[in-house]
Protein backbone atom coordinates (compact mmCIF):
# COMPACT_ATOMS: atom_id res chain seq x y z
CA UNK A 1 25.32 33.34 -101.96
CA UNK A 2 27.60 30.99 -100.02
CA UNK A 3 25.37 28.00 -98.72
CA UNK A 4 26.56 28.33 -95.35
CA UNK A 5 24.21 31.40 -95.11
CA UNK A 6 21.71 30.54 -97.04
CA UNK A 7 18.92 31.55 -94.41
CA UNK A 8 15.36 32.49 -95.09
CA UNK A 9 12.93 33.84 -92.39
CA UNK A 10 9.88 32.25 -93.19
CA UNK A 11 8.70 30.31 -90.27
CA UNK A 12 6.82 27.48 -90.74
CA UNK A 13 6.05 25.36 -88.08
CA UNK A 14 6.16 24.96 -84.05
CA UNK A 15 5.65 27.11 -81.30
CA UNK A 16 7.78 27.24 -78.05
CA UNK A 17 6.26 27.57 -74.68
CA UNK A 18 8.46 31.09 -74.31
CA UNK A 19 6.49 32.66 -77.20
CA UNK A 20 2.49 34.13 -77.49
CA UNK A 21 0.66 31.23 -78.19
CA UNK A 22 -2.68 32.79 -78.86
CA UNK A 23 -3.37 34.68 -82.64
CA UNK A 24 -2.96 38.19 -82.21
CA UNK A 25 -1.08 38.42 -79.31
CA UNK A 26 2.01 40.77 -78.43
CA UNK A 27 5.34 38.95 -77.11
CA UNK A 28 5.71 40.36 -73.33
CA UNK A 29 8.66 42.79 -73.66
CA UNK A 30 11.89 41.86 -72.28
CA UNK A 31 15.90 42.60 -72.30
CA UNK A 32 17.52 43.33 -75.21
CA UNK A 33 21.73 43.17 -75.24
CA UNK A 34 23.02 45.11 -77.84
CA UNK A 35 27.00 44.99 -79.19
CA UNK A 36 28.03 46.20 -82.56
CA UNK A 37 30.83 47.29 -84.24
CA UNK A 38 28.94 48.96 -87.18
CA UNK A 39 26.79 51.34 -85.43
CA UNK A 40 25.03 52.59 -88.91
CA UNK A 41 21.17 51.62 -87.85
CA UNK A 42 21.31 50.55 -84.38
CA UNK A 43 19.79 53.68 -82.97
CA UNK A 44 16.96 53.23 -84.87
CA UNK A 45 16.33 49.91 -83.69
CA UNK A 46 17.02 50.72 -80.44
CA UNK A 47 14.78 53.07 -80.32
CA UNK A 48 11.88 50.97 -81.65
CA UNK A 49 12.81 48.65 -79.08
CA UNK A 50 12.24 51.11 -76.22
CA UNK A 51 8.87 52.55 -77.45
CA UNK A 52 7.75 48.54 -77.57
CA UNK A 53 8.89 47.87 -73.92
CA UNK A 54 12.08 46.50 -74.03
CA UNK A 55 15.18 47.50 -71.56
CA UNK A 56 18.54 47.68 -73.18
CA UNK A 57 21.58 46.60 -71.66
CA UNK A 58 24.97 47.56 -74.38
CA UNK A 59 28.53 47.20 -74.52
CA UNK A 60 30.48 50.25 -73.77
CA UNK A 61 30.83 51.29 -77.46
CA UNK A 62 27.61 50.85 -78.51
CA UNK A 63 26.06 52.39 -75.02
CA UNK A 64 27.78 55.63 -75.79
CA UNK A 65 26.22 55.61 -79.61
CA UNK A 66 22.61 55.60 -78.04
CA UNK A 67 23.13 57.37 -75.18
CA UNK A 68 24.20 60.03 -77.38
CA UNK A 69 21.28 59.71 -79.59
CA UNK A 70 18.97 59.80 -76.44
CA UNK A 71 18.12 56.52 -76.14
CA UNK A 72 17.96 54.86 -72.92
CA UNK A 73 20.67 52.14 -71.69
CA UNK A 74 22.48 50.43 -68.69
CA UNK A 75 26.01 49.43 -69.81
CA UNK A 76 26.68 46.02 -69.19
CA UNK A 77 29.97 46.99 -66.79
CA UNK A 78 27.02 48.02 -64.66
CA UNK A 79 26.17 44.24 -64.33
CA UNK A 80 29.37 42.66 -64.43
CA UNK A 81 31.45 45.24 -62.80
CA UNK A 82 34.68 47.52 -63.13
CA UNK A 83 35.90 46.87 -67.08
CA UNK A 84 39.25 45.80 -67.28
CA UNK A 85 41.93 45.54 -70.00
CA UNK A 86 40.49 48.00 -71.88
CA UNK A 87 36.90 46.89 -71.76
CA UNK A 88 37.79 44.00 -73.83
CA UNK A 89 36.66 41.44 -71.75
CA UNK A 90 33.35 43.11 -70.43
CA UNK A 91 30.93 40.55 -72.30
CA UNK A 92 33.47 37.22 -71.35
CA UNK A 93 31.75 37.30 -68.36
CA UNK A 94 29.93 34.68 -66.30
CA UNK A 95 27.02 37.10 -65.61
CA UNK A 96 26.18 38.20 -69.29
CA UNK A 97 26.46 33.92 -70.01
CA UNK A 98 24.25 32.46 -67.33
CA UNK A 99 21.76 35.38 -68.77
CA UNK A 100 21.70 33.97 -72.02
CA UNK A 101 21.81 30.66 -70.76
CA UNK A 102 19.54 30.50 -67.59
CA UNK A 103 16.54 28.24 -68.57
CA UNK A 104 12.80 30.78 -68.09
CA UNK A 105 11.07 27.12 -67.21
CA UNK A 106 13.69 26.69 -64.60
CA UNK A 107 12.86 28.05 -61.00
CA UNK A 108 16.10 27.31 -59.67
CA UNK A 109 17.72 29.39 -63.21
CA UNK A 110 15.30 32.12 -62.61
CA UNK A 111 15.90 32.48 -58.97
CA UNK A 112 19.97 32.21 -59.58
CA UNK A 113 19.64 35.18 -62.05
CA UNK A 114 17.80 36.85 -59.08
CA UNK A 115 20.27 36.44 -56.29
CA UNK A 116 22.84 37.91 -58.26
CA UNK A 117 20.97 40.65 -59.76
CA UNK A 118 21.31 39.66 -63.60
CA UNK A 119 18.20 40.49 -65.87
CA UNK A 120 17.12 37.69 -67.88
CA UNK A 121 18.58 38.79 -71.72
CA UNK A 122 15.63 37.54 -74.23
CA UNK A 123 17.58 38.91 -77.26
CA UNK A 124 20.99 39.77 -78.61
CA UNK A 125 22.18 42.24 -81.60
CA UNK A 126 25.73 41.92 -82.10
CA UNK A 127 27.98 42.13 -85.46
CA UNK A 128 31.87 40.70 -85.48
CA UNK A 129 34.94 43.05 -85.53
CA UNK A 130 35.88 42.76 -89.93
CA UNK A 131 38.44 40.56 -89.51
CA UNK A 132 38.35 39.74 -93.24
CA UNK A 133 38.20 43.09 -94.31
CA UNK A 134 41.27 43.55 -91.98
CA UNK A 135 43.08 40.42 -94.02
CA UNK A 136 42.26 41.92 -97.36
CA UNK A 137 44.23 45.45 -96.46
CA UNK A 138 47.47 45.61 -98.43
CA UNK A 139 48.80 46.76 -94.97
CA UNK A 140 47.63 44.53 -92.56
CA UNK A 141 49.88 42.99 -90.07
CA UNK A 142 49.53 39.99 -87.80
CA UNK A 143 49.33 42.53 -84.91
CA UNK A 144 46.14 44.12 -86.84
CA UNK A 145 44.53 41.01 -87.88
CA UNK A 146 44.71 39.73 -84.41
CA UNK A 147 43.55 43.19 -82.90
CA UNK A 148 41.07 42.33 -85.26
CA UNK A 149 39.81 39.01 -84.58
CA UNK A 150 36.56 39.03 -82.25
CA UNK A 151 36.20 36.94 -79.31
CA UNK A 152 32.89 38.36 -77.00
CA UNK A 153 31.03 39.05 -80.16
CA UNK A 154 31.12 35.16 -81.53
CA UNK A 155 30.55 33.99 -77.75
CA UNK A 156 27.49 35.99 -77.44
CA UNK A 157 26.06 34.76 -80.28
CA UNK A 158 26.77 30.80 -79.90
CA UNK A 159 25.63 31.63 -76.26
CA UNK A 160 22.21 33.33 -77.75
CA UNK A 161 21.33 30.68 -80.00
CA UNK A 162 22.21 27.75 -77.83
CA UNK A 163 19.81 29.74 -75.12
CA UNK A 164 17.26 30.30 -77.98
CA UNK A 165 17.12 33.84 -77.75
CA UNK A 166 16.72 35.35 -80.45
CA UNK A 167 19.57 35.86 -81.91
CA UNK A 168 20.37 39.06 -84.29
CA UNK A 169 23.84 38.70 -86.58
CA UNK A 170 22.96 40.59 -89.72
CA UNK A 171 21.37 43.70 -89.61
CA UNK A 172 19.31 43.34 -92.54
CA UNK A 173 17.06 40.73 -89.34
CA UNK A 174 16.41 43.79 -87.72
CA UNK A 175 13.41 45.22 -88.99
CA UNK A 176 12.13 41.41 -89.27
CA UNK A 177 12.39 40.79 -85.94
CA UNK A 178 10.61 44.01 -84.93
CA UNK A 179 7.91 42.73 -87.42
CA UNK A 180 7.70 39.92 -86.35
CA UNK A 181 7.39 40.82 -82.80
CA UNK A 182 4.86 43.59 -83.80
CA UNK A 183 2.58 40.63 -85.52
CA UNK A 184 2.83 38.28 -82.29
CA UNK A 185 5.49 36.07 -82.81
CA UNK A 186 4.20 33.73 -85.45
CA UNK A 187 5.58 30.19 -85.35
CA UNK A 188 7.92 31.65 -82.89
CA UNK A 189 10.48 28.30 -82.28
CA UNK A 190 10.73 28.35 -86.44
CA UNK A 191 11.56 31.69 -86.45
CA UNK A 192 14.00 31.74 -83.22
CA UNK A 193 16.04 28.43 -84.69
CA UNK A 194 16.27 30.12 -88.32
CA UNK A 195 17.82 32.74 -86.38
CA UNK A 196 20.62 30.86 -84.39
CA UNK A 197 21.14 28.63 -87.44
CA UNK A 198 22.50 31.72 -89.71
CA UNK A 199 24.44 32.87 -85.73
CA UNK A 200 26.09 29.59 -85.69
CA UNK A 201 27.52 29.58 -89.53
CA UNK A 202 28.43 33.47 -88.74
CA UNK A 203 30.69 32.11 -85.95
CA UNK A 204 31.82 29.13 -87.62
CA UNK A 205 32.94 31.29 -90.80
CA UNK A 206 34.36 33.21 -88.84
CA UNK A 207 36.35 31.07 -86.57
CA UNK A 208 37.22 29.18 -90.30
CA UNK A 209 38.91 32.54 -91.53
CA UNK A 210 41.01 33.62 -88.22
CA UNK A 211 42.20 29.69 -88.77
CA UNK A 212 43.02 29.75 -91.98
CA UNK A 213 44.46 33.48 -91.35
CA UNK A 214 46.73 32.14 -88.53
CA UNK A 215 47.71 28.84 -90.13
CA UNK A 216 48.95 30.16 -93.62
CA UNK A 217 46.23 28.67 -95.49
CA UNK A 218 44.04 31.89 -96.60
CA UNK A 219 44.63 33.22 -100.30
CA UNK A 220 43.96 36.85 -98.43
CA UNK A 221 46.77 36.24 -95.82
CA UNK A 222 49.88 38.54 -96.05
């Protein structure tokens, strides 16, 4: 396994103030934001997510996928208004940020997120558009590759873990998460900043190969 992503999940120590604190207890439920590319699984977890509490806000995409399933959603163009060019921009929004930025021990964040009618996001699921995968075709062009190379997904997710939300990039966190949830939120600022640490590298390999891609310097670049 590359270092860079080299993350385990066992918490160990330290507790923030946003987490149960007392042995036993249930984290309140909250706002989950959901945006994948690779729908294979996120019903599921949606679903568990809805019979624990949580609301789910998703990107157009991945609101049809539940929505189909049966699975209640709002799409985030219900927050941030009218999509435009294509809904590609829907997430690059200020709205979605100061969500996943706004500070819960803040009063004045709280009451900001009020007065314009954003929900407070507490968690984020979202996996990148393949932009290697894209590189490796035989046919890819620079038109694909770029088509290919994410911009809300890796802003989400730096947003998310500098917010310390937690913070889903891999789906094989899923069902630890929901455990983890379901047993009270052990250690919970261990967990949450194991979480953002694998986020970050995810975006920072990431940003590494659509560098390399665009600068000539990738043994996969056509």
């Amino acid at each position: 396994m590359n270092p860079l992503f080299d993350f385990s999940i066992d918490a160990r120590n330290g507790v923030n103030s946003i987490f149960p604190t007392t042995e036993g207890e249930k984290m309140k439920t909250g706002t989950a934001l959901l945006s994948v590319y690779h729908k294979e699984g996120i019903v599921d977890f949606a679903r568990k997510l809805t019979e624990c509490g949580w609301d789910l806000l998703a990107s157009d995409g991945t609101a049809k996928a539940l929505r189909a399933a049966g699975v209640a959603v709002r799409d985030v163009a219900d927050i941030v208004g009218e999509p435009i060019l294509g809904h590609r921009v829907v997430t690059l929004s200020r709205e979605i940020h100061a969500a996943l930025l706004a500070r819960k021990d803040s009063p004045e964040d709280m009451d900001e997120l009020a007065r314009i009618g954003v929900p407070y996001i507490d968690m984020v699921c979202v996996d990148l558009y393949p932009l290697k995968e894209e590189i490796a075709k035989p046919e890819a062009t620079r038109a694909s590759v770029i088509e290919k190379t994410d911009v809300g997904g890796p802003t989400m997710l730096h947003s998310a873990a500098k917010g310390e939300r937690i913070v889903i990039c891999d789906p094989a966190d899923r069902n630890r998460v929901l455990q983890w949830l379901d047993d009270g939120c052990p250690n919970g600022q261990e967990f949450v900043d194991t979480l953002a640490a694998k986020a970050d590298a995810v975006v920072a390999d990431y940003c590494l190969t659509a560098s390399r891609y665009r600068g000539g310097k990738s043994d996969e670049t056509n």
